[in-house]
PDB file of N, CA and C in Angstrom:
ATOM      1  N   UNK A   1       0.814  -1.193   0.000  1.00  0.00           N
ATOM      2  CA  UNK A   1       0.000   0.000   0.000  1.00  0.00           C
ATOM      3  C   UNK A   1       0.863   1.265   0.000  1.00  0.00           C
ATOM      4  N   UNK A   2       1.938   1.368   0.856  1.00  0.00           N
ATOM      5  CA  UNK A   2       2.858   2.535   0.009  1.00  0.00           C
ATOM      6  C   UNK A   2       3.019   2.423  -0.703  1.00  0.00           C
ATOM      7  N   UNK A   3       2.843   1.860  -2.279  1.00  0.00           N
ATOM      8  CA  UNK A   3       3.209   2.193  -3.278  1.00  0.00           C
ATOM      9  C   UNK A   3       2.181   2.419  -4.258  1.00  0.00           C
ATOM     10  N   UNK A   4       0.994   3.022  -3.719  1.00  0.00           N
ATOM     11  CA  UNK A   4      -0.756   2.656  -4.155  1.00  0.00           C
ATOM     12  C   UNK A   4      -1.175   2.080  -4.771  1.00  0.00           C
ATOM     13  N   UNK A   5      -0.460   0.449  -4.154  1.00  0.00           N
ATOM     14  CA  UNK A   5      -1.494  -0.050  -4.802  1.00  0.00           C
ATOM     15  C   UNK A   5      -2.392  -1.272  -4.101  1.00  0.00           C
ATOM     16  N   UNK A   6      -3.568  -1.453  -4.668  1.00  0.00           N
ATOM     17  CA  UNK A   6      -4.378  -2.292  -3.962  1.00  0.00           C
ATOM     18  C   UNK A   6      -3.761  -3.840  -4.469  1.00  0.00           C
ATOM     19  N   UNK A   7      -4.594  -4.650  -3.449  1.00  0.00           N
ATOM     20  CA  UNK A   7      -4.461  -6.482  -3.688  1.00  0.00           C
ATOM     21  C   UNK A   7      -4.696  -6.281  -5.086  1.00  0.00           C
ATOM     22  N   UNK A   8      -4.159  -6.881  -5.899  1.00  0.00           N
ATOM     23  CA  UNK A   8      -4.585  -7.163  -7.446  1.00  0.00           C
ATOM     24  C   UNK A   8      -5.399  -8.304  -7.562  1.00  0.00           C
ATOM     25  N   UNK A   9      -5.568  -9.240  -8.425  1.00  0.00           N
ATOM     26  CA  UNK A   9      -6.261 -10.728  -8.620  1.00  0.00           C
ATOM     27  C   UNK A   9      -4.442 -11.602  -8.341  1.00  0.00           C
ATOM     28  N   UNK A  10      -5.016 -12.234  -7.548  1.00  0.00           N
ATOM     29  CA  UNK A  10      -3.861 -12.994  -7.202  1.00  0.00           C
ATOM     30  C   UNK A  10      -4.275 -14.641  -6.886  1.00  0.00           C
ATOM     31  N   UNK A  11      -3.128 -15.272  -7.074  1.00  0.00           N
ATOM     32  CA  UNK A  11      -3.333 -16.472  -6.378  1.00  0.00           C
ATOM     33  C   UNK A  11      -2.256 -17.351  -5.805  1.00  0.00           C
ATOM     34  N   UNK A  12      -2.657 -18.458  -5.536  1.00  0.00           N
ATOM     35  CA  UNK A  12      -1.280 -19.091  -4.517  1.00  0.00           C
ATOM     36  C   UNK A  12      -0.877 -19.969  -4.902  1.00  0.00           C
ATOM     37  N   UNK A  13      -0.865 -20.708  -6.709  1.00  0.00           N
ATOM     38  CA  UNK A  13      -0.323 -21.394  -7.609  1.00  0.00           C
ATOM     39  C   UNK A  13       0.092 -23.066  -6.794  1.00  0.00           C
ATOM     40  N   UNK A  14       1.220 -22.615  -6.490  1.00  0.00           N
ATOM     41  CA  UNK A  14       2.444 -23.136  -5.673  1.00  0.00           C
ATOM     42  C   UNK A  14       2.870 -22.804  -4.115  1.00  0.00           C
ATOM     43  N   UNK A  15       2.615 -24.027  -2.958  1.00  0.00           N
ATOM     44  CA  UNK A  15       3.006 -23.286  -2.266  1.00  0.00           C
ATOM     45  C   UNK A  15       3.960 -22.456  -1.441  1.00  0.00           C
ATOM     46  N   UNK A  16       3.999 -21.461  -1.139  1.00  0.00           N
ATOM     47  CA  UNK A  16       5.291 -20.477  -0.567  1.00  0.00           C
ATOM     48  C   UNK A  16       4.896 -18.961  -1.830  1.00  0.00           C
ATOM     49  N   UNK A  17       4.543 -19.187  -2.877  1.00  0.00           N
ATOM     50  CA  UNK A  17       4.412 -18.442  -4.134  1.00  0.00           C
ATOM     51  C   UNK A  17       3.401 -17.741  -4.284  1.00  0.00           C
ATOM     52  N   UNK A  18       3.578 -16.986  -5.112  1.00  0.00           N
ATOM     53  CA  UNK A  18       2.266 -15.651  -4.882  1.00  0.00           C
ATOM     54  C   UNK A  18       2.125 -15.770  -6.696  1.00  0.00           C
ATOM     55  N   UNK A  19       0.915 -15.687  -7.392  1.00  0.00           N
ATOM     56  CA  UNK A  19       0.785 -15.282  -8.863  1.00  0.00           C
ATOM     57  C   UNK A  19      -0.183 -13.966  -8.883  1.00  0.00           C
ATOM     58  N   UNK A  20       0.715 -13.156  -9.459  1.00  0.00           N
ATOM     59  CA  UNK A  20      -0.043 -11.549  -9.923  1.00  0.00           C
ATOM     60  C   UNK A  20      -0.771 -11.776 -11.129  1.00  0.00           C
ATOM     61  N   UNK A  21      -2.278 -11.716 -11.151  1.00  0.00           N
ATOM     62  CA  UNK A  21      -2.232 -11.519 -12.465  1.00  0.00           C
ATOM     63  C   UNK A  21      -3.214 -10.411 -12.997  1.00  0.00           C
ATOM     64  N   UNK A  22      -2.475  -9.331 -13.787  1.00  0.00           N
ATOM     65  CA  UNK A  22      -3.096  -8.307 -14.032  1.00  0.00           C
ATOM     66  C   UNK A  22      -4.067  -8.318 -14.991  1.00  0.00           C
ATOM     67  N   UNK A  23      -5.038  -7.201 -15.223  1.00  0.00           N
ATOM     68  CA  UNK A  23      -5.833  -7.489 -16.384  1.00  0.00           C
ATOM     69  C   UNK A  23      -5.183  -6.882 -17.408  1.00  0.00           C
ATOM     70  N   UNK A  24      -6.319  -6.716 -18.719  1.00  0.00           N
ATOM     71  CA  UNK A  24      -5.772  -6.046 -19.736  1.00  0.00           C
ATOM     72  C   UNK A  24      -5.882  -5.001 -19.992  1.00  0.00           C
ATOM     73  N   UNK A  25      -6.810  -4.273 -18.437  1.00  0.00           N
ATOM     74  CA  UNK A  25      -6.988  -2.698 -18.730  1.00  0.00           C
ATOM     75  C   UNK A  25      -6.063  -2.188 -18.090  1.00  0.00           C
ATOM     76  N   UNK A  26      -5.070  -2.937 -17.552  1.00  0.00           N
ATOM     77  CA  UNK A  26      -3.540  -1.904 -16.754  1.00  0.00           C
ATOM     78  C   UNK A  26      -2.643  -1.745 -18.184  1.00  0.00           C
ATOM     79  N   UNK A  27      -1.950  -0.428 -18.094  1.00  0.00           N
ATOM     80  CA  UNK A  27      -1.632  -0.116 -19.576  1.00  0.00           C
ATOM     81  C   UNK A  27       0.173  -0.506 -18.872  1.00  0.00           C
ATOM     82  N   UNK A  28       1.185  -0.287 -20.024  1.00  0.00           N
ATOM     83  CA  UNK A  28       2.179  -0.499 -20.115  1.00  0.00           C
ATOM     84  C   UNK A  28       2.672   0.659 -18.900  1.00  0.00           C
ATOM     85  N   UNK A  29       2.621   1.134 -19.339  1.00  0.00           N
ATOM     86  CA  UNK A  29       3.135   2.668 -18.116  1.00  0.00           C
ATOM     87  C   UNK A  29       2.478   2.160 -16.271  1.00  0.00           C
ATOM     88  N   UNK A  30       1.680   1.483 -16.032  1.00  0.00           N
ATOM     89  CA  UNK A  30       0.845   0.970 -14.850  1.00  0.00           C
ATOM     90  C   UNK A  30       2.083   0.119 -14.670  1.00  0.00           C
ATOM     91  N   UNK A  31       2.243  -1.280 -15.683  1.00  0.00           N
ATOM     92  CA  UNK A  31       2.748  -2.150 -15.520  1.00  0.00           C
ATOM     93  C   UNK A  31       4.183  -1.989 -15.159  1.00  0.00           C
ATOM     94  N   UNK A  32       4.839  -1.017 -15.956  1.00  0.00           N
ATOM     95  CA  UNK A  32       6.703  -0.481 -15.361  1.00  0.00           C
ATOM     96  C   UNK A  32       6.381  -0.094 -14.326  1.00  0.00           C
ATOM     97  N   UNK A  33       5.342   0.383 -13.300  1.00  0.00           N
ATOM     98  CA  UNK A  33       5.601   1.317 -12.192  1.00  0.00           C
ATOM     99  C   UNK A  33       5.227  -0.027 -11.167  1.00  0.00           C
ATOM    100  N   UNK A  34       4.830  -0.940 -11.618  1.00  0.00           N
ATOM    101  CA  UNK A  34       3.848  -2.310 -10.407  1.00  0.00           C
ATOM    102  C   UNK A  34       5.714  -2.978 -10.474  1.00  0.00           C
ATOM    103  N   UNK A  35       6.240  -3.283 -11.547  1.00  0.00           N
ATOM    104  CA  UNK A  35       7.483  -3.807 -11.826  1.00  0.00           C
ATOM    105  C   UNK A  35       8.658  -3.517 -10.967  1.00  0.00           C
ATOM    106  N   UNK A  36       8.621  -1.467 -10.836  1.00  0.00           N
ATOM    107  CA  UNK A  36       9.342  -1.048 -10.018  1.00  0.00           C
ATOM    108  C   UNK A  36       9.328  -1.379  -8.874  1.00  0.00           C
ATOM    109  N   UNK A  37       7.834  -0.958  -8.348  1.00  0.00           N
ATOM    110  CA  UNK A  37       7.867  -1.355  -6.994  1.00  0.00           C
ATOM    111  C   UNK A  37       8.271  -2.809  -6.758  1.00  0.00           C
ATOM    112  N   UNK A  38       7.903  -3.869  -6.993  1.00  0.00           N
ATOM    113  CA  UNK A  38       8.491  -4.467  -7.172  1.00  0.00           C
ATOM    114  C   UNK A  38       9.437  -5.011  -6.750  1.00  0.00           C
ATOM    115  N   UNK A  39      10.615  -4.306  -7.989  1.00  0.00           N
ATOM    116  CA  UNK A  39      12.456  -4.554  -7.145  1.00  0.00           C
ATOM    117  C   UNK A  39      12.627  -3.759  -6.736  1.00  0.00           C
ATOM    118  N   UNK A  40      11.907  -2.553  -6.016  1.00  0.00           N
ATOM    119  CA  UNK A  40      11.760  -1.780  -4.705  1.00  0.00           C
ATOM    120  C   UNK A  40      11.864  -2.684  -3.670  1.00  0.00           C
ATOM    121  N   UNK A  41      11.054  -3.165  -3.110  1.00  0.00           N
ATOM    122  CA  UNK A  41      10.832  -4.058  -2.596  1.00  0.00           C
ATOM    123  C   UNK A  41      11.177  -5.431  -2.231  1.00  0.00           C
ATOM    124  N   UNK A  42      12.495  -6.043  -3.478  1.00  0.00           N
ATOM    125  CA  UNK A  42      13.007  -6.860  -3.512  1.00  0.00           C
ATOM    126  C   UNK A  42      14.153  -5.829  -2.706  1.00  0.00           C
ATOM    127  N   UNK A  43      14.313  -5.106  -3.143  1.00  0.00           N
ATOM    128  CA  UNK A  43      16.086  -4.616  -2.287  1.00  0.00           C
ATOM    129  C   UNK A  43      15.560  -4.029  -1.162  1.00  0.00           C
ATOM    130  N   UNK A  44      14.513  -3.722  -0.750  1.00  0.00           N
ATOM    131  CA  UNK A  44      14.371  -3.595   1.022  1.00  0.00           C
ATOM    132  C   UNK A  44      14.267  -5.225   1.191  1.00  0.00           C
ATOM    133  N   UNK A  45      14.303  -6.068   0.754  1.00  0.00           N
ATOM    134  CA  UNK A  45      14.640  -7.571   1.633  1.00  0.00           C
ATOM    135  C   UNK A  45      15.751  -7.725   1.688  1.00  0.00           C
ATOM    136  N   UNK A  46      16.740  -7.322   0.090  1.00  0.00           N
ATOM    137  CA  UNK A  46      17.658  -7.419   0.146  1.00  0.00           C
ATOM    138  C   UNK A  46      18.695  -6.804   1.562  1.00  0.00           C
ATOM    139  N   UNK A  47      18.308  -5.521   1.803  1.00  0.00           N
ATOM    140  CA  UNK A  47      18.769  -4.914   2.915  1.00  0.00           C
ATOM    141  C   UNK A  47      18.827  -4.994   3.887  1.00  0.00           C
ATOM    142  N   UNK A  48      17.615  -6.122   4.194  1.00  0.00           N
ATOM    143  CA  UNK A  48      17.762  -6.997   5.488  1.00  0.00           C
ATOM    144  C   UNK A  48      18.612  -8.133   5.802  1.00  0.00           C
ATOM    145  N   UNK A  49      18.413  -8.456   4.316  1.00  0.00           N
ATOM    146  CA  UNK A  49      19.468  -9.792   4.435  1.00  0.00           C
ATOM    147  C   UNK A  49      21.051  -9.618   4.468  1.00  0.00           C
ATOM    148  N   UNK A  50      21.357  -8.339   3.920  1.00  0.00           N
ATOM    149  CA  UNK A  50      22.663  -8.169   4.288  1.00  0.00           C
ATOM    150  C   UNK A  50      22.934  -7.487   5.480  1.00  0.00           C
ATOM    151  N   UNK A  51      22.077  -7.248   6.352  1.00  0.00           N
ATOM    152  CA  UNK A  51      22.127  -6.170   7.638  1.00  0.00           C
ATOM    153  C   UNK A  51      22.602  -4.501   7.345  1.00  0.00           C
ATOM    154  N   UNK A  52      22.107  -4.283   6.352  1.00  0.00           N
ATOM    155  CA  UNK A  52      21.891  -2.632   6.178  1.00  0.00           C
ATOM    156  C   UNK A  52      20.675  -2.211   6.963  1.00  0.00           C
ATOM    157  N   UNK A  53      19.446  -3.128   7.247  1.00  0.00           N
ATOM    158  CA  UNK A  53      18.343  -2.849   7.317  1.00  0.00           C
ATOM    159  C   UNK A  53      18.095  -3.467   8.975  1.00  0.00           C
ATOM    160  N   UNK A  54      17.917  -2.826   9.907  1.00  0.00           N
ATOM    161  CA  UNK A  54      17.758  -3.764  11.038  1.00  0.00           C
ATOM    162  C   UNK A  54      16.142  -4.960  10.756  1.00  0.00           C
ATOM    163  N   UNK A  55      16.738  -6.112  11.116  1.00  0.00           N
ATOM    164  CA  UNK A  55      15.346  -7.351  10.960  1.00  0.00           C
ATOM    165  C   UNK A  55      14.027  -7.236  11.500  1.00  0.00           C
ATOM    166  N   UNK A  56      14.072  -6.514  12.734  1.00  0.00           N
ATOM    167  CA  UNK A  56      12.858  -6.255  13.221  1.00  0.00           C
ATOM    168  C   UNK A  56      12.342  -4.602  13.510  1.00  0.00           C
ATOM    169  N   UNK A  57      12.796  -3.787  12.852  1.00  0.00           N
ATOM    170  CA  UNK A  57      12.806  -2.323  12.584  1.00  0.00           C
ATOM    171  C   UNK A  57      13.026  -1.784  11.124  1.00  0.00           C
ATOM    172  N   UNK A  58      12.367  -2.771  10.245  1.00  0.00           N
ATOM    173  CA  UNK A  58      12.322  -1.993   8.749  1.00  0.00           C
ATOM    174  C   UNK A  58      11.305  -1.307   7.792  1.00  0.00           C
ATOM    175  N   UNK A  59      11.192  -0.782   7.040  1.00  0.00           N
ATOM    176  CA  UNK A  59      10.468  -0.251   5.926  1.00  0.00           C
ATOM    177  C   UNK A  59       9.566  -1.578   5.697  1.00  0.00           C
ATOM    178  N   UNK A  60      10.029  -2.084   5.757  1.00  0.00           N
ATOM    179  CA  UNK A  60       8.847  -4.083   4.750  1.00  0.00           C
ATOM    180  C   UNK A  60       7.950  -4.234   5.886  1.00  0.00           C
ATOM    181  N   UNK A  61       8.622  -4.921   7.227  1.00  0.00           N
ATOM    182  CA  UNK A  61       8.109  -4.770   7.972  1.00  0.00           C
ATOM    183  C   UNK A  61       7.192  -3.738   8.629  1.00  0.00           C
ATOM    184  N   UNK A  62       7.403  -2.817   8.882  1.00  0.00           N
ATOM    185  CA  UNK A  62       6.547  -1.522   9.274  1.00  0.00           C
ATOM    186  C   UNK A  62       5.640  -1.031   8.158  1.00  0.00           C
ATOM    187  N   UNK A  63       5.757  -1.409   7.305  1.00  0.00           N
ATOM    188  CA  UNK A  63       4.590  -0.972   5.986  1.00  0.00           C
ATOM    189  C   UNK A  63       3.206  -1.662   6.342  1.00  0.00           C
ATOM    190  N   UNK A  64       2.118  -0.869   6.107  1.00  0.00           N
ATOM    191  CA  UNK A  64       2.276   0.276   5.244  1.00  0.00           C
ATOM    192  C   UNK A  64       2.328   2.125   5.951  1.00  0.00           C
ATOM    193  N   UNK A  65       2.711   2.710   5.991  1.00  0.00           N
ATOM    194  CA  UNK A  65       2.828   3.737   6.587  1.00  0.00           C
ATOM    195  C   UNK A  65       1.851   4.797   6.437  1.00  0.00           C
ATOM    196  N   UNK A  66       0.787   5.227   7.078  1.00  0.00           N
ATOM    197  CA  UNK A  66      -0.170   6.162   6.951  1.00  0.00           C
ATOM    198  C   UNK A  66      -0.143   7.311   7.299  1.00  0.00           C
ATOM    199  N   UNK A  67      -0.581   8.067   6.630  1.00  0.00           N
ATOM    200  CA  UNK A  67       0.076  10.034   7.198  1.00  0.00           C
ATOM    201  C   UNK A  67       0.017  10.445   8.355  1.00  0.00           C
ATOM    202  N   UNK A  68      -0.900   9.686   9.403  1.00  0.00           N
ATOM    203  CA  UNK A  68      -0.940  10.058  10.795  1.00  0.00           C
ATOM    204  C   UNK A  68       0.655  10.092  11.453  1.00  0.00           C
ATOM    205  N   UNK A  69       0.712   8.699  10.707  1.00  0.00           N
ATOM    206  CA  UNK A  69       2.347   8.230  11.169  1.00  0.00           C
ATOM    207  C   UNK A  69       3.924   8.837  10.911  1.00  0.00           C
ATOM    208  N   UNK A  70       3.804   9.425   9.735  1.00  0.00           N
ATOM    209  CA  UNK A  70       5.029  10.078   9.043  1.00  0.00           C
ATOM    210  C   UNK A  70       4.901  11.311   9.381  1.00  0.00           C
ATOM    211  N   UNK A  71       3.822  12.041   9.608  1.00  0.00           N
ATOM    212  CA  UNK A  71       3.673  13.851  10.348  1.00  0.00           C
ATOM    213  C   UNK A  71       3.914  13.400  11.955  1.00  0.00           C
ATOM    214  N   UNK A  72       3.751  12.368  12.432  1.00  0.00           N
ATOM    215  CA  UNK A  72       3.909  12.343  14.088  1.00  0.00           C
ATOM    216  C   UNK A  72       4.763  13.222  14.238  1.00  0.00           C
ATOM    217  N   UNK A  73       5.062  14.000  15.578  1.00  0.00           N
ATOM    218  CA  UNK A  73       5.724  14.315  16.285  1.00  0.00           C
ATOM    219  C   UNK A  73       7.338  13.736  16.244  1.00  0.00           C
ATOM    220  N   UNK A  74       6.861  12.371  17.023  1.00  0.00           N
ATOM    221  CA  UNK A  74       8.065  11.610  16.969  1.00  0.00           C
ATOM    222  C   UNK A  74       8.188  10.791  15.650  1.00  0.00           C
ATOM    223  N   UNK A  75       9.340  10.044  15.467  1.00  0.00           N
ATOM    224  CA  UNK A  75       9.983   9.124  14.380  1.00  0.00           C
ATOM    225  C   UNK A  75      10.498   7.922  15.183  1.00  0.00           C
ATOM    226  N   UNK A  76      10.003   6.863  15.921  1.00  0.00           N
ATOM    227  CA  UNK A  76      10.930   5.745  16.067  1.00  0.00           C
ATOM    228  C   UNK A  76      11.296   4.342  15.250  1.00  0.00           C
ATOM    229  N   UNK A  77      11.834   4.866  14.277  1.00  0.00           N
ATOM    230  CA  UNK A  77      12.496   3.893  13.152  1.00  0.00           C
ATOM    231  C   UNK A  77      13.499   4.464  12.795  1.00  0.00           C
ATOM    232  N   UNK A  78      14.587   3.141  12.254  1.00  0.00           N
ATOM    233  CA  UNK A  78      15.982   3.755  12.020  1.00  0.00           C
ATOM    234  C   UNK A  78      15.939   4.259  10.757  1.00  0.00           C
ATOM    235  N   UNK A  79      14.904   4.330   9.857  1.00  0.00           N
ATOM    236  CA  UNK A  79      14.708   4.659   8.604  1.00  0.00           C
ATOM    237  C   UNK A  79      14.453   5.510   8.803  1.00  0.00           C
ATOM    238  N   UNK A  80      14.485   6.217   7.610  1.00  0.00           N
ATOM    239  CA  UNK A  80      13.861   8.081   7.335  1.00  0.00           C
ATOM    240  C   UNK A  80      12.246   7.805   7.109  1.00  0.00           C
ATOM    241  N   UNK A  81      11.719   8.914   7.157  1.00  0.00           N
ATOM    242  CA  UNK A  81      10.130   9.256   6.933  1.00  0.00           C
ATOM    243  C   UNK A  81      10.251   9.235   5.668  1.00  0.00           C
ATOM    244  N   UNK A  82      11.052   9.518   4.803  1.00  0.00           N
ATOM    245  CA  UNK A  82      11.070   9.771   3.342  1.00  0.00           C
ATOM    246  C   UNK A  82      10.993   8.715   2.873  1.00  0.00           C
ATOM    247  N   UNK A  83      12.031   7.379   3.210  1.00  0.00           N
ATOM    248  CA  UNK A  83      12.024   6.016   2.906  1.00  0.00           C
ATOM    249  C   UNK A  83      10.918   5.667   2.593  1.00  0.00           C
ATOM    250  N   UNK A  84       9.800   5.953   3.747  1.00  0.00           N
ATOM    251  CA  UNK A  84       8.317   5.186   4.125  1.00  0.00           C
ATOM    252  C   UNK A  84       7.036   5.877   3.779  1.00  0.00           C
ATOM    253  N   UNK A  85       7.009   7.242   3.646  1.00  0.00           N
ATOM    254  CA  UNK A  85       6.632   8.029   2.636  1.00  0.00           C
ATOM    255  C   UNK A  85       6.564   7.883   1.257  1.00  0.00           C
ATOM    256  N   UNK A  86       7.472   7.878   0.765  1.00  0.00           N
ATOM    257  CA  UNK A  86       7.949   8.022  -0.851  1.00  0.00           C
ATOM    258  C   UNK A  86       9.136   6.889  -1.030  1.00  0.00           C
ATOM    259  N   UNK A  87       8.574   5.923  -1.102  1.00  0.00           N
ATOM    260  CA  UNK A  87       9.560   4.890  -1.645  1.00  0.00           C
ATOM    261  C   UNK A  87      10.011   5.025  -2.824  1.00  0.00           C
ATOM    262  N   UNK A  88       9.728   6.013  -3.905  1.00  0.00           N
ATOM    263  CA  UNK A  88       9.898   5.852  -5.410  1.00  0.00           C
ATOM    264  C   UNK A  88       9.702   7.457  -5.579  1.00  0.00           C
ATOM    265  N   UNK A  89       9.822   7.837  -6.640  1.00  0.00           N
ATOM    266  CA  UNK A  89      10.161   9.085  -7.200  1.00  0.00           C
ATOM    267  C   UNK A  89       8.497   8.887  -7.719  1.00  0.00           C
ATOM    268  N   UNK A  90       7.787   7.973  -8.321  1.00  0.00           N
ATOM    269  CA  UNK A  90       6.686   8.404  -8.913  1.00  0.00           C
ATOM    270  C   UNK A  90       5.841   8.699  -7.732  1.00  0.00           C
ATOM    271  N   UNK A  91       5.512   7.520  -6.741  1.00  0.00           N
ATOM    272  CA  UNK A  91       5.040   7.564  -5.587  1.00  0.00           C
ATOM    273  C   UNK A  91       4.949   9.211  -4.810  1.00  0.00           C
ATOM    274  N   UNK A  92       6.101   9.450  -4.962  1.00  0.00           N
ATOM    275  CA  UNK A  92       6.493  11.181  -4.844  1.00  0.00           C
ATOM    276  C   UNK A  92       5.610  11.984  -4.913  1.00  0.00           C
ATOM    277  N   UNK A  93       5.260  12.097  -6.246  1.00  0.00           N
ATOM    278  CA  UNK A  93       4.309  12.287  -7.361  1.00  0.00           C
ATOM    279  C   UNK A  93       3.229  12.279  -6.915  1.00  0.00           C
ATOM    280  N   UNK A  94       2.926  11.067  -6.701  1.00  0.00           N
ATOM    281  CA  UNK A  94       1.204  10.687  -6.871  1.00  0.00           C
ATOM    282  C   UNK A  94       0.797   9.911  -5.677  1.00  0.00           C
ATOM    283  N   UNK A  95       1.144  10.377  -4.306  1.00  0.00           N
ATOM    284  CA  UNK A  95       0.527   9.286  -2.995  1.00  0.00           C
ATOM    285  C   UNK A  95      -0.754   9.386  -2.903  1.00  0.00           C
ATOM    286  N   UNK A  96      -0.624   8.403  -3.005  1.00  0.00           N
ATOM    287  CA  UNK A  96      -2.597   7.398  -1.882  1.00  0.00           C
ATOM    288  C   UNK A  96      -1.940   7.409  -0.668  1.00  0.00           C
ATOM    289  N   UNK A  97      -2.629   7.923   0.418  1.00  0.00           N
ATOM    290  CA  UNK A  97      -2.649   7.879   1.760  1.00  0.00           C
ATOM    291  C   UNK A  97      -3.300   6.727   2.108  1.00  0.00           C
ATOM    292  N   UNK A  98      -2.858   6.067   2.983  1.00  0.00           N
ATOM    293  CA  UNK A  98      -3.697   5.248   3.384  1.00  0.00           C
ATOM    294  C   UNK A  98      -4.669   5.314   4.857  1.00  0.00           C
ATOM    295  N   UNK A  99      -5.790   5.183   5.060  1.00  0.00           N
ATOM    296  CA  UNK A  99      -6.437   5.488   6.801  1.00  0.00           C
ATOM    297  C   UNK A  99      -6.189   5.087   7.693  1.00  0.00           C
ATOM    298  N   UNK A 100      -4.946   3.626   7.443  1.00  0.00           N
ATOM    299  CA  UNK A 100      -5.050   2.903   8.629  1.00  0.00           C
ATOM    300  C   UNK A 100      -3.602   2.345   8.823  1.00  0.00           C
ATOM    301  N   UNK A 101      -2.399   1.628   9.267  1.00  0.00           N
ATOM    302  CA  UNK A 101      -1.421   1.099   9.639  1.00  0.00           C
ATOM    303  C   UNK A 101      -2.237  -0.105   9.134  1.00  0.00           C
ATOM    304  N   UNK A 102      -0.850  -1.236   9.344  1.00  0.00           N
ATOM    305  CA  UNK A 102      -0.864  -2.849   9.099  1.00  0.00           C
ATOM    306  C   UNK A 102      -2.018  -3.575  10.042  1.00  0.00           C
ATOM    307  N   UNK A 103      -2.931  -4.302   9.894  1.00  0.00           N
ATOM    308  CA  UNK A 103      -3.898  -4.564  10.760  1.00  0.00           C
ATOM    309  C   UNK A 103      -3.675  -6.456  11.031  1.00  0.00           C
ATOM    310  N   UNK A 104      -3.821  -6.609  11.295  1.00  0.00           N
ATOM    311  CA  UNK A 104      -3.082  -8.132  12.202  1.00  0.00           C
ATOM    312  C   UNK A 104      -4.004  -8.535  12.391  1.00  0.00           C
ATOM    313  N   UNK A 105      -4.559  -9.493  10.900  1.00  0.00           N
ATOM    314  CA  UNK A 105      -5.601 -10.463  10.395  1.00  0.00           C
ATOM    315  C   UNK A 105      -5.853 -11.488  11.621  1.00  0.00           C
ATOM    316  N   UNK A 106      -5.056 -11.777  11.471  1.00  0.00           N
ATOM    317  CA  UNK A 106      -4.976 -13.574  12.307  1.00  0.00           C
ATOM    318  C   UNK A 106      -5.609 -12.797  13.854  1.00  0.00           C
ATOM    319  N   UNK A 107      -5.106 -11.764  14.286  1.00  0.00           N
ATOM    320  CA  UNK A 107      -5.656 -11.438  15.755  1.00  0.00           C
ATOM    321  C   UNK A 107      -7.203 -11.139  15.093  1.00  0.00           C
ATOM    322  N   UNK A 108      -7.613  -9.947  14.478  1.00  0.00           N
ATOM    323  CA  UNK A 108      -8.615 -10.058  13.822  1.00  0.00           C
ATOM    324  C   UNK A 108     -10.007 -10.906  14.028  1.00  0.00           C
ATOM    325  N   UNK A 109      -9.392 -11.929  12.868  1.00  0.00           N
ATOM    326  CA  UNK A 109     -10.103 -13.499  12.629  1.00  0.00           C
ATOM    327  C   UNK A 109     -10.178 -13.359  14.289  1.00  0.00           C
ATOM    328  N   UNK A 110     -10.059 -13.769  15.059  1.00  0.00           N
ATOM    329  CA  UNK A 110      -9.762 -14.185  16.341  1.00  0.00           C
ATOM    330  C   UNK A 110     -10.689 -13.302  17.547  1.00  0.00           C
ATOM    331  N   UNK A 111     -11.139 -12.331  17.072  1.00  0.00           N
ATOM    332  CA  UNK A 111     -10.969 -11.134  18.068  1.00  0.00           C
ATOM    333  C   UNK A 111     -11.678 -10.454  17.078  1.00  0.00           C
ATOM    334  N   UNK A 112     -13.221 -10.820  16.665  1.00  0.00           N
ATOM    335  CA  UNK A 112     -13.905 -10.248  16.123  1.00  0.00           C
ATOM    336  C   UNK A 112     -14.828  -9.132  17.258  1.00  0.00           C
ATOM    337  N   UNK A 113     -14.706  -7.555  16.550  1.00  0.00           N
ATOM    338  CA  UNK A 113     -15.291  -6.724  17.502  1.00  0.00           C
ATOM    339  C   UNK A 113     -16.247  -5.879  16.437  1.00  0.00           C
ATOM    340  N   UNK A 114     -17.705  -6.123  16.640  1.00  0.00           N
ATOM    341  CA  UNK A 114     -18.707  -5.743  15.935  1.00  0.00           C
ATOM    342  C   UNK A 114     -19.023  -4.001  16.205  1.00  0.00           C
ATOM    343  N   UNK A 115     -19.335  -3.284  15.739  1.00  0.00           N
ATOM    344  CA  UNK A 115     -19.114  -1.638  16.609  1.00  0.00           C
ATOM    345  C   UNK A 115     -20.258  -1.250  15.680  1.00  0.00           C
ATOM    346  N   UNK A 116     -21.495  -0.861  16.392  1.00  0.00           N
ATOM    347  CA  UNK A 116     -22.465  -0.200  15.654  1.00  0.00           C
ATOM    348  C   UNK A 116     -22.877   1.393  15.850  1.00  0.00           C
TER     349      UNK A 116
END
């Protein structure tokens, strides 16, 4: 979701494996920027795996980042706001905010709270 974009049509092929599959109304220009993010995203793992990135204090992990969060007051991550903000130069450009932080399904499922 920092990189705006929603779940696409996906599926779970194989397991451990994820299949994207886009339609035919995402145009070529959609498709380089889904690509980028992407190996965006491949080199914030990468960065963990070589310890540039602390394992339990990163951008991957802490995503997705919502504007409440990046205007806070405080910053406690070893990353910049910019990192988690604007991962990409287009992103830059063109953010979707998102309303909410990472929400923790499995507690969720678990810990259903009805609010009328």
């Amino acid at each position: 979701m920092d990189f705006g974009y929603h779940a696409p049509t996906l599926s779970f092929p194989v397991h451990g494996t994820l299949m994207i599959e886009p339609t035919e109304s995402e145009s070529k220009h959609e498709m380089d920027q889904f690509i980028d993010a992407l190996l965006t995203i491949r080199e914030e793992i990468r960065e963990i795996e070589t310890g540039k990135a602390d394992a339990k204090d990163n951008v991957l992990l802490n995503a997705p980042h919502p504007e409440y969060e990046i205007v806070a007051d405080e910053w406690h991550h070893a990353y910049s706001r910019q990192k988690a903000a604007y991962p990409t130069k287009w992103v830059a450009e063109n953010k979707f905010w998102i309303p909410v932080s990472r929400v923790d399904n499995g507690f969720g499922d678990r810990n259903l709270v009805a609010k009328f």
